[in-house]
Each structure stands twice: as structure tokens, then as C-alpha cells.
PDB file of N, CA and C in Angstrom:
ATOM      1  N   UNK A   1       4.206  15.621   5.878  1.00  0.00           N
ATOM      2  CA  UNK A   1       4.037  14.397   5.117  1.00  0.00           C
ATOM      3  C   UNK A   1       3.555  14.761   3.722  1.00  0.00           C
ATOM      4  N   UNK A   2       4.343  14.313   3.020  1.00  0.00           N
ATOM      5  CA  UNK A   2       3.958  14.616   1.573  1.00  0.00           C
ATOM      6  C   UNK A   2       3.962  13.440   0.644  1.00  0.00           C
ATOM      7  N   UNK A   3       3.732  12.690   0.353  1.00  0.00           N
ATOM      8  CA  UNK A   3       3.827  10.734   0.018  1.00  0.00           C
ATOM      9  C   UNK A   3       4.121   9.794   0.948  1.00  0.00           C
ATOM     10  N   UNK A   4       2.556   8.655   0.431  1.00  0.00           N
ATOM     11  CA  UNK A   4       2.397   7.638   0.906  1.00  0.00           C
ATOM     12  C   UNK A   4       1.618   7.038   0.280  1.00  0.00           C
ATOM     13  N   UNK A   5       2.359   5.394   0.368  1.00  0.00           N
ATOM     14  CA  UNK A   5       1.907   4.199  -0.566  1.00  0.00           C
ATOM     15  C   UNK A   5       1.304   3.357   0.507  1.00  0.00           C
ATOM     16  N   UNK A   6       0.534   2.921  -0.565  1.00  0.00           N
ATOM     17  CA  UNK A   6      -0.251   1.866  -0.010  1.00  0.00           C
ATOM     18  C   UNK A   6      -0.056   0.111  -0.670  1.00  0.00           C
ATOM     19  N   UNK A   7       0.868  -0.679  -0.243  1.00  0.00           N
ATOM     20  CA  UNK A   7       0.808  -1.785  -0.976  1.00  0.00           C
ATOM     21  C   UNK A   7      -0.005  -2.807  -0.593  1.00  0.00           C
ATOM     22  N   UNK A   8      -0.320  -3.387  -2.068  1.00  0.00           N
ATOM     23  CA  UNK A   8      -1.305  -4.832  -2.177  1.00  0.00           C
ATOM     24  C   UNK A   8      -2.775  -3.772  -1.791  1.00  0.00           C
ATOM     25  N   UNK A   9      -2.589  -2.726  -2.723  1.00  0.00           N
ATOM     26  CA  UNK A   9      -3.785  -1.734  -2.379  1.00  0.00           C
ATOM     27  C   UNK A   9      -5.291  -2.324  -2.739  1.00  0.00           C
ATOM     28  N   UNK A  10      -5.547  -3.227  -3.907  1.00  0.00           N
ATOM     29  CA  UNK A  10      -6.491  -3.835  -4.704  1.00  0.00           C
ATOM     30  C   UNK A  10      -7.172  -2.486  -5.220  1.00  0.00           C
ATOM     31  N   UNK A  11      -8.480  -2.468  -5.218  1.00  0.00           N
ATOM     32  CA  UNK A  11      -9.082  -1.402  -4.966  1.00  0.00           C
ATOM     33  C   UNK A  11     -10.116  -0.562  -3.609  1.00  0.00           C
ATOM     34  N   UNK A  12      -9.429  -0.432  -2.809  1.00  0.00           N
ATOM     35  CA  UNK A  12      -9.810  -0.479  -1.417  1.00  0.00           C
ATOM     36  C   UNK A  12     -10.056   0.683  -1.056  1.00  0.00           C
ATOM     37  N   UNK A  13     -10.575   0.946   0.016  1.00  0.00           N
ATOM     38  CA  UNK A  13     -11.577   2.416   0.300  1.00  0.00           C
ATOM     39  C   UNK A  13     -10.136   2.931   1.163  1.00  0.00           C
ATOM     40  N   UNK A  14      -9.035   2.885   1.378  1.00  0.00           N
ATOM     41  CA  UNK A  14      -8.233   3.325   2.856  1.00  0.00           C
ATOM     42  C   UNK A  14      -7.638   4.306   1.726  1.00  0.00           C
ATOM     43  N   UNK A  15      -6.883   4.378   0.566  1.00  0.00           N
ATOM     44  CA  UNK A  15      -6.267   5.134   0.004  1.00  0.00           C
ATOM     45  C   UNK A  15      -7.267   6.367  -0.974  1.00  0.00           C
ATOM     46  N   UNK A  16      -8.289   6.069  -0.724  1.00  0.00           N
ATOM     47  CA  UNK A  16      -9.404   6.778  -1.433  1.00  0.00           C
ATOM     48  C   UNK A  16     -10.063   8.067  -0.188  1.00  0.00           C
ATOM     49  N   UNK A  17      -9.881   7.185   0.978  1.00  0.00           N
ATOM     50  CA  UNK A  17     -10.556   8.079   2.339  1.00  0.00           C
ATOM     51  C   UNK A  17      -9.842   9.012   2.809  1.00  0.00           C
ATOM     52  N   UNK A  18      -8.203   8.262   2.431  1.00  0.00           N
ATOM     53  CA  UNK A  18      -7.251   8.962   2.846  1.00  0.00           C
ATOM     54  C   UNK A  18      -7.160  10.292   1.778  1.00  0.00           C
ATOM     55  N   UNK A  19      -7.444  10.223   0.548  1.00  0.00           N
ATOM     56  CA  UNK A  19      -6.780  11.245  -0.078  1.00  0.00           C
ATOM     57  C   UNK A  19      -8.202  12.502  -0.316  1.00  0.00           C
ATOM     58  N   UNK A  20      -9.359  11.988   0.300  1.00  0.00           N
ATOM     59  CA  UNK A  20     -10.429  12.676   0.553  1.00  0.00           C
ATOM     60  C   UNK A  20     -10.140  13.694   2.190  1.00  0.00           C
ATOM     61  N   UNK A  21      -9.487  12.826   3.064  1.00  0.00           N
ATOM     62  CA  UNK A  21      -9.474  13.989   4.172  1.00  0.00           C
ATOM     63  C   UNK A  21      -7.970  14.527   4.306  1.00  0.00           C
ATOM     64  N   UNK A  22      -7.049  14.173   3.486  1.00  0.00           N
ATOM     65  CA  UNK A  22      -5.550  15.279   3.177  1.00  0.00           C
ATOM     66  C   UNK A  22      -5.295  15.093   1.295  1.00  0.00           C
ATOM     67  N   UNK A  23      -6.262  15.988   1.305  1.00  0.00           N
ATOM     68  CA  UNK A  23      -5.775  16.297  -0.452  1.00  0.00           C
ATOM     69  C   UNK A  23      -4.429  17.306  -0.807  1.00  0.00           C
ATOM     70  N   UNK A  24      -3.751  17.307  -0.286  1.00  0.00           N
ATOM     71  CA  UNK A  24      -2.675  17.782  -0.424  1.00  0.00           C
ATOM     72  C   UNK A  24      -1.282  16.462  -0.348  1.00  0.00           C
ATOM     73  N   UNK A  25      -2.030  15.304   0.047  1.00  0.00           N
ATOM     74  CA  UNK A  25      -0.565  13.741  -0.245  1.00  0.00           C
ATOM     75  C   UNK A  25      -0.734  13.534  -1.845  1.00  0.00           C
ATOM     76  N   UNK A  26      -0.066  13.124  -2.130  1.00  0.00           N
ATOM     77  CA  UNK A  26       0.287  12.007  -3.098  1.00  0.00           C
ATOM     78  C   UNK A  26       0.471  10.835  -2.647  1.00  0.00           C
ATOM     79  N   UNK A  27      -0.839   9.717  -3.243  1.00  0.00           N
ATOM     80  CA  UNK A  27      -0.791   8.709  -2.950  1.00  0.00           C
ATOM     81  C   UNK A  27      -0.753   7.924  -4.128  1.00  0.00           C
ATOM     82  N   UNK A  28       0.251   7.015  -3.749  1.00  0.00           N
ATOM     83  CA  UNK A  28       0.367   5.258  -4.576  1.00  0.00           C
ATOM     84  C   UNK A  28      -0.094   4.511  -4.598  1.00  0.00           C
ATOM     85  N   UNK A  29      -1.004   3.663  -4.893  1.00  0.00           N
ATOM     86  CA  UNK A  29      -1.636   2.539  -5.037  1.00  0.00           C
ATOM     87  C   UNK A  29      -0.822   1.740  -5.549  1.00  0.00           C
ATOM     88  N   UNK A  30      -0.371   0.224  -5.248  1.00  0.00           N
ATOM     89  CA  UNK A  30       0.489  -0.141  -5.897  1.00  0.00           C
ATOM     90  C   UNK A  30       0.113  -1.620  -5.545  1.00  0.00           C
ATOM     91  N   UNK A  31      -0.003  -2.809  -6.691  1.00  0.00           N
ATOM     92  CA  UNK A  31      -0.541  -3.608  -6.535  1.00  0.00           C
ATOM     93  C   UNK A  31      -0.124  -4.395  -8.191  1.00  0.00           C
ATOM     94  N   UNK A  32      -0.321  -5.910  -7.967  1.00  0.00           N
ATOM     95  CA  UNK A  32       0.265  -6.629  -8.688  1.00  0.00           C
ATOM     96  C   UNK A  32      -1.137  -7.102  -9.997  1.00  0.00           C
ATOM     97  N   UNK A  33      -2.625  -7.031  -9.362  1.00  0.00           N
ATOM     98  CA  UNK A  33      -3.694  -7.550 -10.115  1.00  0.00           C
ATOM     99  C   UNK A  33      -3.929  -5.808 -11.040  1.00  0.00           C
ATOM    100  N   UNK A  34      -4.188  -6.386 -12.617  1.00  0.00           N
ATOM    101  CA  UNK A  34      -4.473  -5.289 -13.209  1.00  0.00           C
ATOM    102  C   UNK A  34      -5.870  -5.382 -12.938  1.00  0.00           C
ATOM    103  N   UNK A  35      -6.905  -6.246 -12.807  1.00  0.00           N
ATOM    104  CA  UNK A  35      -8.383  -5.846 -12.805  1.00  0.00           C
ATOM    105  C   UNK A  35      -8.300  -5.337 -11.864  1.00  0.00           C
ATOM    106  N   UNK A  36      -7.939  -5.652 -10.466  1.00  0.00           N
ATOM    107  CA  UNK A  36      -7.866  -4.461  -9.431  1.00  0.00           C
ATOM    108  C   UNK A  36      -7.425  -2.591  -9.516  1.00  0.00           C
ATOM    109  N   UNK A  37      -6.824  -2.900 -10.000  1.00  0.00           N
ATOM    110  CA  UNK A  37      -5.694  -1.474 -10.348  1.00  0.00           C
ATOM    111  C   UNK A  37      -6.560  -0.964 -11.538  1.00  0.00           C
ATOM    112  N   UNK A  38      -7.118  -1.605 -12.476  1.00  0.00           N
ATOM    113  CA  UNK A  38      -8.157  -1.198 -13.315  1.00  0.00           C
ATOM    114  C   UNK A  38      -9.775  -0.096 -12.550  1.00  0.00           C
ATOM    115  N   UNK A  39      -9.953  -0.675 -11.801  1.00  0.00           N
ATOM    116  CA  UNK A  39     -10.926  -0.407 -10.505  1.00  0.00           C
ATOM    117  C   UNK A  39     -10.873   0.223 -10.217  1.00  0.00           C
ATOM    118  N   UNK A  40      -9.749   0.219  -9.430  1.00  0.00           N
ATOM    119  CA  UNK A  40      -9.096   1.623  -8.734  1.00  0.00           C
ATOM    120  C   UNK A  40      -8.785   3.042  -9.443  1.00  0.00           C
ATOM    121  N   UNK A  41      -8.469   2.618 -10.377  1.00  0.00           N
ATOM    122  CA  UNK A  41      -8.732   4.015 -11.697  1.00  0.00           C
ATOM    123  C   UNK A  41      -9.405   4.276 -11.335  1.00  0.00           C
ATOM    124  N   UNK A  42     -10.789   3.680 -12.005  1.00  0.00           N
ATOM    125  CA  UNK A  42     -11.990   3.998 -12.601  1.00  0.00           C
ATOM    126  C   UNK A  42     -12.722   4.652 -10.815  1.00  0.00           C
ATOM    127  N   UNK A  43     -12.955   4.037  -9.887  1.00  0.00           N
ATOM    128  CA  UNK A  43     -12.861   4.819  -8.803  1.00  0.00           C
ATOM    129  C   UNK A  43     -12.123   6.497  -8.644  1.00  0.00           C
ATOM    130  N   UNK A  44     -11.460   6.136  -8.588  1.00  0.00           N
ATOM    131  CA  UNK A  44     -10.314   7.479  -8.845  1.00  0.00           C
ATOM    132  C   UNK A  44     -11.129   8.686  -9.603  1.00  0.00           C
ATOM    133  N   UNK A  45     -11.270   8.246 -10.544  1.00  0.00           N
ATOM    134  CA  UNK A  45     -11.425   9.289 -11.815  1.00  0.00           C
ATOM    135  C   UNK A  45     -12.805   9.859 -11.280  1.00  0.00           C
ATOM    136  N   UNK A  46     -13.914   8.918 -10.635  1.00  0.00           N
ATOM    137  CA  UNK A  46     -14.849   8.971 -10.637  1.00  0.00           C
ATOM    138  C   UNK A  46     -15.007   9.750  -9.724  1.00  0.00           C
ATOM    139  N   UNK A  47     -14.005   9.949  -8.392  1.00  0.00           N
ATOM    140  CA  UNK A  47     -14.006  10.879  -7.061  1.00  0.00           C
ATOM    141  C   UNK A  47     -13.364  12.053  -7.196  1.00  0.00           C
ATOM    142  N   UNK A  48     -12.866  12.057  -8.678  1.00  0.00           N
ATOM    143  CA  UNK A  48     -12.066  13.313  -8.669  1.00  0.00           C
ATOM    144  C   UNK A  48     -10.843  13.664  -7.635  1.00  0.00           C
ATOM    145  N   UNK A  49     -10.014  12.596  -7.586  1.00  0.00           N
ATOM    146  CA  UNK A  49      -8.686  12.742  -7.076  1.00  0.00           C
ATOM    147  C   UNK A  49      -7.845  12.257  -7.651  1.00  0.00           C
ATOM    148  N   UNK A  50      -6.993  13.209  -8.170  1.00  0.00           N
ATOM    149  CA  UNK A  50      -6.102  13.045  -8.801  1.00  0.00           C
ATOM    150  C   UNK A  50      -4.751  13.094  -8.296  1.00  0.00           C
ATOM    151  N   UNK A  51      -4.789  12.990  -7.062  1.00  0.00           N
ATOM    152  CA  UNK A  51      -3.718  12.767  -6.314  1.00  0.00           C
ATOM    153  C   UNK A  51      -3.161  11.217  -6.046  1.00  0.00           C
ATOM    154  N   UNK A  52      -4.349  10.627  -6.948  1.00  0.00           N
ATOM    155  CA  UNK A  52      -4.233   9.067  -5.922  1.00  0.00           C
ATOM    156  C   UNK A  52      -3.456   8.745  -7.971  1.00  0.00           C
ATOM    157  N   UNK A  53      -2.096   7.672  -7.389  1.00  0.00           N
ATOM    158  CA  UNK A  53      -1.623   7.245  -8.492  1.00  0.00           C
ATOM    159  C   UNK A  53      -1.148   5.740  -8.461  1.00  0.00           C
ATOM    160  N   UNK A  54      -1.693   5.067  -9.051  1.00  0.00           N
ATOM    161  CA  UNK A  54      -1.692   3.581  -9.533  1.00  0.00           C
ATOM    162  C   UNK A  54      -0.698   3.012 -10.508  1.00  0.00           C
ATOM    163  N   UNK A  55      -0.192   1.931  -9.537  1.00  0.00           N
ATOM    164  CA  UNK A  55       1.702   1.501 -10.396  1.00  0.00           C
ATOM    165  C   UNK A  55       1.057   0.017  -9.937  1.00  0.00           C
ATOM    166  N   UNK A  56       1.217  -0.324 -11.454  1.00  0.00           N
ATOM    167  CA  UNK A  56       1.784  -1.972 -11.012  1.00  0.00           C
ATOM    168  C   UNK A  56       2.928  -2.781 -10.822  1.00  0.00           C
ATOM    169  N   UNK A  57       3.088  -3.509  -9.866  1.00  0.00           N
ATOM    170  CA  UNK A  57       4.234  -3.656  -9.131  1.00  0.00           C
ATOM    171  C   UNK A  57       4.253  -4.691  -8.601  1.00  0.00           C
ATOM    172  N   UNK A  58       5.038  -5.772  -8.547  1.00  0.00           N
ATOM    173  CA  UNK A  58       5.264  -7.060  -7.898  1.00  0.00           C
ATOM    174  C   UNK A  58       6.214  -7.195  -6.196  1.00  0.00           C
ATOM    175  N   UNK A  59       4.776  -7.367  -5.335  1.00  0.00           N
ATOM    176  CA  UNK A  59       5.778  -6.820  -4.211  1.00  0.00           C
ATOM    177  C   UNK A  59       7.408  -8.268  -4.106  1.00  0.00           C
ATOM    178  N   UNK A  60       6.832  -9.296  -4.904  1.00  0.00           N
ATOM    179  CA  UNK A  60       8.090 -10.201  -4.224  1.00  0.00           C
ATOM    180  C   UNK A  60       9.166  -9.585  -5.163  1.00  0.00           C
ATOM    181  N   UNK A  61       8.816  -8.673  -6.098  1.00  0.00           N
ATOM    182  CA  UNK A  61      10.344  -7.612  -6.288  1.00  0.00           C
ATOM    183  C   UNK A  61      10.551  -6.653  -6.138  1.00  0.00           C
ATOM    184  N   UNK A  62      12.117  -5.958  -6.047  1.00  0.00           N
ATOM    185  CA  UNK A  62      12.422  -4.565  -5.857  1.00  0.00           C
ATOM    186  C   UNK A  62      11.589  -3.507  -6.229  1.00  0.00           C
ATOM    187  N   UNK A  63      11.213  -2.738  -5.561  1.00  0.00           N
ATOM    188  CA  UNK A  63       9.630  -1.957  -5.867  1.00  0.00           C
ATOM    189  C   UNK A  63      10.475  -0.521  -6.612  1.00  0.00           C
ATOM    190  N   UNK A  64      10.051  -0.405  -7.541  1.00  0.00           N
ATOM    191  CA  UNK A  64      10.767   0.688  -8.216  1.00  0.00           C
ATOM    192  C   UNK A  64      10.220   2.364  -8.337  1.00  0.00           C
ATOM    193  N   UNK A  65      10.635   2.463  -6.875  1.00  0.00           N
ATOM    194  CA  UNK A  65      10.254   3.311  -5.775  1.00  0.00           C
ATOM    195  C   UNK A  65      11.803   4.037  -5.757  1.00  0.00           C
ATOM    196  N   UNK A  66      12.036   5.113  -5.569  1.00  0.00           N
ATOM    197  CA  UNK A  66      13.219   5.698  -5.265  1.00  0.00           C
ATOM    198  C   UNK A  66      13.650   5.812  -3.700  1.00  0.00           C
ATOM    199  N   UNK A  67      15.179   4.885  -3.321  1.00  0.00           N
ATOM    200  CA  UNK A  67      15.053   5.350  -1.845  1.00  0.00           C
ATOM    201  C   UNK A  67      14.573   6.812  -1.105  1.00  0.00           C
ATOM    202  N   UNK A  68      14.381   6.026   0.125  1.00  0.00           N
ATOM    203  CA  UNK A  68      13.593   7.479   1.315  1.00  0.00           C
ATOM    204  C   UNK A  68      13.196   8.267  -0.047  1.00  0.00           C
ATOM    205  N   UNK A  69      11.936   7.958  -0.575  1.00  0.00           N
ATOM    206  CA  UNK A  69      11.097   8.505  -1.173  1.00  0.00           C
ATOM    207  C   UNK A  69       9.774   8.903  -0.456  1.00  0.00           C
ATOM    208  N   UNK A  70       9.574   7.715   0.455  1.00  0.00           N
ATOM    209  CA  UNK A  70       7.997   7.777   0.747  1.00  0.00           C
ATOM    210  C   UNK A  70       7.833   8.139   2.119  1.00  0.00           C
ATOM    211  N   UNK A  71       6.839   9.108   3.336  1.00  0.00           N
ATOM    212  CA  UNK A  71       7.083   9.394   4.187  1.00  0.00           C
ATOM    213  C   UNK A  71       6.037   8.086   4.774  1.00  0.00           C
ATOM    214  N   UNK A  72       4.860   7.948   3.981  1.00  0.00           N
ATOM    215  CA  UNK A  72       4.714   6.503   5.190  1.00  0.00           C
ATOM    216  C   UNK A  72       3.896   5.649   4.040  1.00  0.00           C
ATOM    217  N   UNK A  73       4.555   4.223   4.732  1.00  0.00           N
ATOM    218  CA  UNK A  73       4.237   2.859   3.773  1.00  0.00           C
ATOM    219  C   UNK A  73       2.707   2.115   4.780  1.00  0.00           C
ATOM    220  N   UNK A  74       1.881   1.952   4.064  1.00  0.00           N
ATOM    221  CA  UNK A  74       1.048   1.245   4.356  1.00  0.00           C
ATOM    222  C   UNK A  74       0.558  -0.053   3.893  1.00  0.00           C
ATOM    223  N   UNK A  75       0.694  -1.090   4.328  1.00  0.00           N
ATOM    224  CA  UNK A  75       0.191  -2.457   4.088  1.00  0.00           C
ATOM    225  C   UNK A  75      -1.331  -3.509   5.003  1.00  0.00           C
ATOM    226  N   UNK A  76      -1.887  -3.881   4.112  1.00  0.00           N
ATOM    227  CA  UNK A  76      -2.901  -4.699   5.323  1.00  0.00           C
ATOM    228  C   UNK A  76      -3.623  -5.297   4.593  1.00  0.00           C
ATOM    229  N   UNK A  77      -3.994  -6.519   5.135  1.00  0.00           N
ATOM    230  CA  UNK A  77      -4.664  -7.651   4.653  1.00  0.00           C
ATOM    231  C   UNK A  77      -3.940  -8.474   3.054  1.00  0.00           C
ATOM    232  N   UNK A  78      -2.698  -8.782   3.547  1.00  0.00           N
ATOM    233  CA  UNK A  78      -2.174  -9.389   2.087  1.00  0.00           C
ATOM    234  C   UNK A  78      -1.277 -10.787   2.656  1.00  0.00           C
ATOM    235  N   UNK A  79      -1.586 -11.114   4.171  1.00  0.00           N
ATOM    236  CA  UNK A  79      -1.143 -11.609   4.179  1.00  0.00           C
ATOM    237  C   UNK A  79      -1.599 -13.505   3.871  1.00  0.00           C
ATOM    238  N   UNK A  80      -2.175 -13.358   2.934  1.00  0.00           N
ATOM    239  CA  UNK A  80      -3.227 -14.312   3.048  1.00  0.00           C
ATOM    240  C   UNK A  80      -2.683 -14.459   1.264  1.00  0.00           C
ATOM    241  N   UNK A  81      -2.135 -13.913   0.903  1.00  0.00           N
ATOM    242  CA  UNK A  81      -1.517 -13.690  -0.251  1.00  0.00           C
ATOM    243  C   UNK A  81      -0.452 -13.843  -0.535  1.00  0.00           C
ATOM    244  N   UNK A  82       0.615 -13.501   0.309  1.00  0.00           N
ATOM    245  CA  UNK A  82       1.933 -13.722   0.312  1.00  0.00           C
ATOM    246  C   UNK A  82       2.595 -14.888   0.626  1.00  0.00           C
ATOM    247  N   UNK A  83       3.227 -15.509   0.518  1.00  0.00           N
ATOM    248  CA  UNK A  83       4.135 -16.844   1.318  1.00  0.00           C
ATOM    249  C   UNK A  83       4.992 -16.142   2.201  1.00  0.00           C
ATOM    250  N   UNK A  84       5.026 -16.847   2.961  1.00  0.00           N
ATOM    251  CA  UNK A  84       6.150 -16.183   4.571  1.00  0.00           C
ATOM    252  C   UNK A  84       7.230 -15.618   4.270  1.00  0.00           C
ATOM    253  N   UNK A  85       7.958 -16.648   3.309  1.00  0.00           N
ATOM    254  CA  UNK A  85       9.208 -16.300   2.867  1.00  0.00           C
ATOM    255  C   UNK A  85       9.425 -14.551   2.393  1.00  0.00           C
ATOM    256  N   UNK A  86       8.291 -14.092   1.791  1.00  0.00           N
ATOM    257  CA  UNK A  86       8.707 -13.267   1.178  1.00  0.00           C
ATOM    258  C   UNK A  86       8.552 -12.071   2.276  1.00  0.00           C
ATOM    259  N   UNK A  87       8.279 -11.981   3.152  1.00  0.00           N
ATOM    260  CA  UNK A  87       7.815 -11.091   4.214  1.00  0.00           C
ATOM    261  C   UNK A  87       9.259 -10.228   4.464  1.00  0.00           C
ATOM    262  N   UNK A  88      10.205 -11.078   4.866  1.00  0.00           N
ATOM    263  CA  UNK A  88      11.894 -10.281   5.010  1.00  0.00           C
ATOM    264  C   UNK A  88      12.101  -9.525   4.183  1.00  0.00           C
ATOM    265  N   UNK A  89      12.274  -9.585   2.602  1.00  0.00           N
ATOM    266  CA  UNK A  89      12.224  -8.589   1.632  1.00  0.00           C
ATOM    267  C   UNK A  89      11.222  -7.482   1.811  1.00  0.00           C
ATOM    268  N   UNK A  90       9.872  -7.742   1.756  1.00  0.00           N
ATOM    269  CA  UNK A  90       8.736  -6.844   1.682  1.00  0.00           C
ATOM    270  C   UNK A  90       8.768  -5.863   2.843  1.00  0.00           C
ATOM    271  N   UNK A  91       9.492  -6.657   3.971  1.00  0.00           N
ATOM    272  CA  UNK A  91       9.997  -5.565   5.209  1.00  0.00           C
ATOM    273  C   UNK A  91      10.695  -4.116   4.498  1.00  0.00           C
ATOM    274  N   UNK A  92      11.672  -5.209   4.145  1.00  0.00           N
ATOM    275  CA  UNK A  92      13.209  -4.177   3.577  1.00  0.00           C
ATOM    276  C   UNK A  92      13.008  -3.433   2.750  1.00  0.00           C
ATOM    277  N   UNK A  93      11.928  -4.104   1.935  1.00  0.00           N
ATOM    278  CA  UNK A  93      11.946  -2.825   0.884  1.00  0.00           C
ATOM    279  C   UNK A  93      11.007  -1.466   1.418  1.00  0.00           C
ATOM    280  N   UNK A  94       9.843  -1.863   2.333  1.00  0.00           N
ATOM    281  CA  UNK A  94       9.063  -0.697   3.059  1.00  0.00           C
ATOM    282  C   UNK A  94      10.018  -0.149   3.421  1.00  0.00           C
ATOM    283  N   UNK A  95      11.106  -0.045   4.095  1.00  0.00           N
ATOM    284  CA  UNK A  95      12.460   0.613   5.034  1.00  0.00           C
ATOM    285  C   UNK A  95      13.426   1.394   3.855  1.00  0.00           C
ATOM    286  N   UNK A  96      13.652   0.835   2.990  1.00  0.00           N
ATOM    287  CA  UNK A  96      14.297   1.345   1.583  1.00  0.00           C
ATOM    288  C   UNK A  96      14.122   2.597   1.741  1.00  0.00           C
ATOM    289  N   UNK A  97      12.560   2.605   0.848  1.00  0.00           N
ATOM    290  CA  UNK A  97      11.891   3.737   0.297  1.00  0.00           C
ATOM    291  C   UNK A  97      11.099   4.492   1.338  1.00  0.00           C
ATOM    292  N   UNK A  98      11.125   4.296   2.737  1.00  0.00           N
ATOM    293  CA  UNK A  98      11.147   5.515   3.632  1.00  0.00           C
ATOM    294  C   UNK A  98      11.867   6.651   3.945  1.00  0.00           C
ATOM    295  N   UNK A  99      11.539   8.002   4.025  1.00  0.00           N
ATOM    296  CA  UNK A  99      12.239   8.832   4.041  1.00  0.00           C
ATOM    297  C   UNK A  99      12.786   8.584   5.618  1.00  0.00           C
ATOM    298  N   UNK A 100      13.641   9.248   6.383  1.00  0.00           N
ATOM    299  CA  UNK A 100      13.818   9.047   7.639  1.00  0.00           C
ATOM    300  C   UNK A 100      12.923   9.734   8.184  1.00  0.00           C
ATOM    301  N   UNK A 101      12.896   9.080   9.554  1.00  0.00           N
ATOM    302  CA  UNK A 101      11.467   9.749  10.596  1.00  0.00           C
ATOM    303  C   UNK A 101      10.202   9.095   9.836  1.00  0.00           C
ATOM    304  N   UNK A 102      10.206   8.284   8.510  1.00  0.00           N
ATOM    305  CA  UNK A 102       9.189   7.626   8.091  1.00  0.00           C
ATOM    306  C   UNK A 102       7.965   6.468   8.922  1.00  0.00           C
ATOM    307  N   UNK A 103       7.131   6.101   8.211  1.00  0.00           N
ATOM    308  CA  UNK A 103       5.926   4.867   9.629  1.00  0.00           C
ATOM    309  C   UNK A 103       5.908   4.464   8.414  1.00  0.00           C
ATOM    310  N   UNK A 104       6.218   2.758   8.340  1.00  0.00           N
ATOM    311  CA  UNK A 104       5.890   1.760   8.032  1.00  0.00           C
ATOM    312  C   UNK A 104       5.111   1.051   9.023  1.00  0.00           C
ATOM    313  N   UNK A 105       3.660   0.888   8.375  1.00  0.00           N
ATOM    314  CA  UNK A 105       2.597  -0.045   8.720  1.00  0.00           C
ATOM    315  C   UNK A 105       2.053  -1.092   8.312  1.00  0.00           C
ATOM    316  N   UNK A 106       1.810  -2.259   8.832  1.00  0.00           N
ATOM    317  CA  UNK A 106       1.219  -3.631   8.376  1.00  0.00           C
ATOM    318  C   UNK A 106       0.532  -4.227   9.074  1.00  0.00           C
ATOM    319  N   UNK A 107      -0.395  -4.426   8.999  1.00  0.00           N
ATOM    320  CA  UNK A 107      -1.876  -4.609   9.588  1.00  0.00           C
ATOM    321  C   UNK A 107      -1.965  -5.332   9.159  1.00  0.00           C
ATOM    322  N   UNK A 108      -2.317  -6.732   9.769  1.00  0.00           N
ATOM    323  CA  UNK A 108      -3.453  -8.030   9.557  1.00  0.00           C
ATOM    324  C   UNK A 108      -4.116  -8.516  10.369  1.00  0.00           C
ATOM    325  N   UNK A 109      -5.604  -7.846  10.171  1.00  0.00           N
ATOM    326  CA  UNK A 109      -6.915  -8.318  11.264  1.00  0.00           C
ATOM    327  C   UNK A 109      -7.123 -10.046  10.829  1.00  0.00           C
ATOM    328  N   UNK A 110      -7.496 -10.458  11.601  1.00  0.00           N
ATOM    329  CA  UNK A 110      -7.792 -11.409  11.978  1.00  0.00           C
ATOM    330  C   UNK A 110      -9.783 -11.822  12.379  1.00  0.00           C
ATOM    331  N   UNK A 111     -10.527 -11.749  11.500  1.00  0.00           N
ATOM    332  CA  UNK A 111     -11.322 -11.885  11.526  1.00  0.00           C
ATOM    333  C   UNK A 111     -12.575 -12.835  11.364  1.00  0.00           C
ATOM    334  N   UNK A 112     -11.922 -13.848  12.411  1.00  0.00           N
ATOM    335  CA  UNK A 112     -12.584 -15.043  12.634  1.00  0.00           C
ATOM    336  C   UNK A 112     -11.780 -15.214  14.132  1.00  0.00           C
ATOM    337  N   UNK A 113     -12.510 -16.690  14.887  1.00  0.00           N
ATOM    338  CA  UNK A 113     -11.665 -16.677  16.121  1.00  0.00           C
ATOM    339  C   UNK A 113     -10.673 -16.950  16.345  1.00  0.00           C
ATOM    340  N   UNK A 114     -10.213 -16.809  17.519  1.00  0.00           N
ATOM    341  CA  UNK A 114      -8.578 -16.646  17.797  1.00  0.00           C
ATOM    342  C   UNK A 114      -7.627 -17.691  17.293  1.00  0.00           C
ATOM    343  N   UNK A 115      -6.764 -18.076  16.902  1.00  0.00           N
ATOM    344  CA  UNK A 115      -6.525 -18.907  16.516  1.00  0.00           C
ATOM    345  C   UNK A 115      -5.173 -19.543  17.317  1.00  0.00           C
ATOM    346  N   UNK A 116      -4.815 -18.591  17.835  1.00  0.00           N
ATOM    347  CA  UNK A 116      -3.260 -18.636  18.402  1.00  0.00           C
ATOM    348  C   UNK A 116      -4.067 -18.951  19.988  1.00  0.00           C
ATOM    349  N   UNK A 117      -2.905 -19.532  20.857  1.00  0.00           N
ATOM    350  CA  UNK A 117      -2.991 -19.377  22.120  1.00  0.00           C
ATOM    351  C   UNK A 117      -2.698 -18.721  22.926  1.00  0.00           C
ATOM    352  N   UNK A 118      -2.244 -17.025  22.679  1.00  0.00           N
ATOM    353  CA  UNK A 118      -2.597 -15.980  23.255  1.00  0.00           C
ATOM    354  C   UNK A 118      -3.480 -15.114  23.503  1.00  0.00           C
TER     355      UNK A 118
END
């Protein structure tokens, strides 16, 4: 594994932890708020990893990512952000820019009670 993005990253500890216990990835941060992505620099710079790289990017468009570029896509907690609609694209494009044998992940905890009837 040699690249992996993290979208709707904000400035969040998962792409920072990650590039602290395999400093040998290249990681993306990639996110649509500049004060976030501003943050996330300034974090960055401050941990001395320079592996971690910050693109701003609108996930409800074509992410200008090169196909099967990335060996794994990570997403979580955006869904509270997104409208439904756009979820089919945001699939497709994680699948795009996977290399083959790639893990696309999307995580949304749920952290309040159950809400569903399962």
C-alpha cells in the first residue's frame, strides 16, 4: 500500500495517526472547507509529516484524482453533510480512483440511540 485518501477529512486525528504509525503512505486529505484544510496544515507542519497532503476538493464533483490511483479510500462521518442524492456518485468516484485489489471505506457511527428498528 502506497496511497490513501481520506475524504471530508476536516482536520481530524485518523489521517494524522495514520501517517504517524506507516510513514512510508502518502496521504490525502481532501476536503471542501478551507478553514478546515487550513488546520490541517498547520497540524501537519507542526507533527512533522510531510507525507500528509491537503487538496481542496468538492466531493459532489469529479475528484481530480487520477484513475486506480489510490490503494485505499477512506470516508466517515460526512454523512450528516451530504444529501443522499449525492452518495451514488461519491460511491463511483471512491471505485474510479482505486487501484485494483483497492478498500473503499465509509463509516458512519451513529452516536446517539438507535434510531432504526433493527
Amino acid at each position: 500500500m502506497e496511497r490513501v485518501v481520506e475524504l471530508g477529512c476536516g482536520a481530524d486525528d485518523w489521517m494524522f495517526d495514520l501517517a504517524k504509525r506507516y510513514p512510508r503512505l502518502h496521504i490525502y486529505g481532501i476536503d471542501m472547507d478551507c478553514e478546515l484544510l487550513r488546520q490541517a496544515k498547520l497540524r501537519r507542519n507542526l507533527s512533522g509529516l510531510p507525507q500528509v497532503e491537503m487538496r481542496q476538493m468538492d466531493l459532489s464533483q469529479p475528484l481530480l484524482i487520477p484513475d486506480r490511483y489510490i490503494d485505499f479510500v477512506h470516508m466517515r462521518r460526512c454523512g450528516r453533510f451530504l444529501p443522499s442524492r449525492q452518495w451514488p456518485s461519491i460511491i463511483e468516484e471512491g471505485i474510479r480512483i482505486l487501484r485494483p485489489n483497492g478498500w473503499l471505506v465509509i463509516s458512519e457511527p451513529e452516536f446517539c440511540e438507535v434510531s432504526s428498528p433493527a
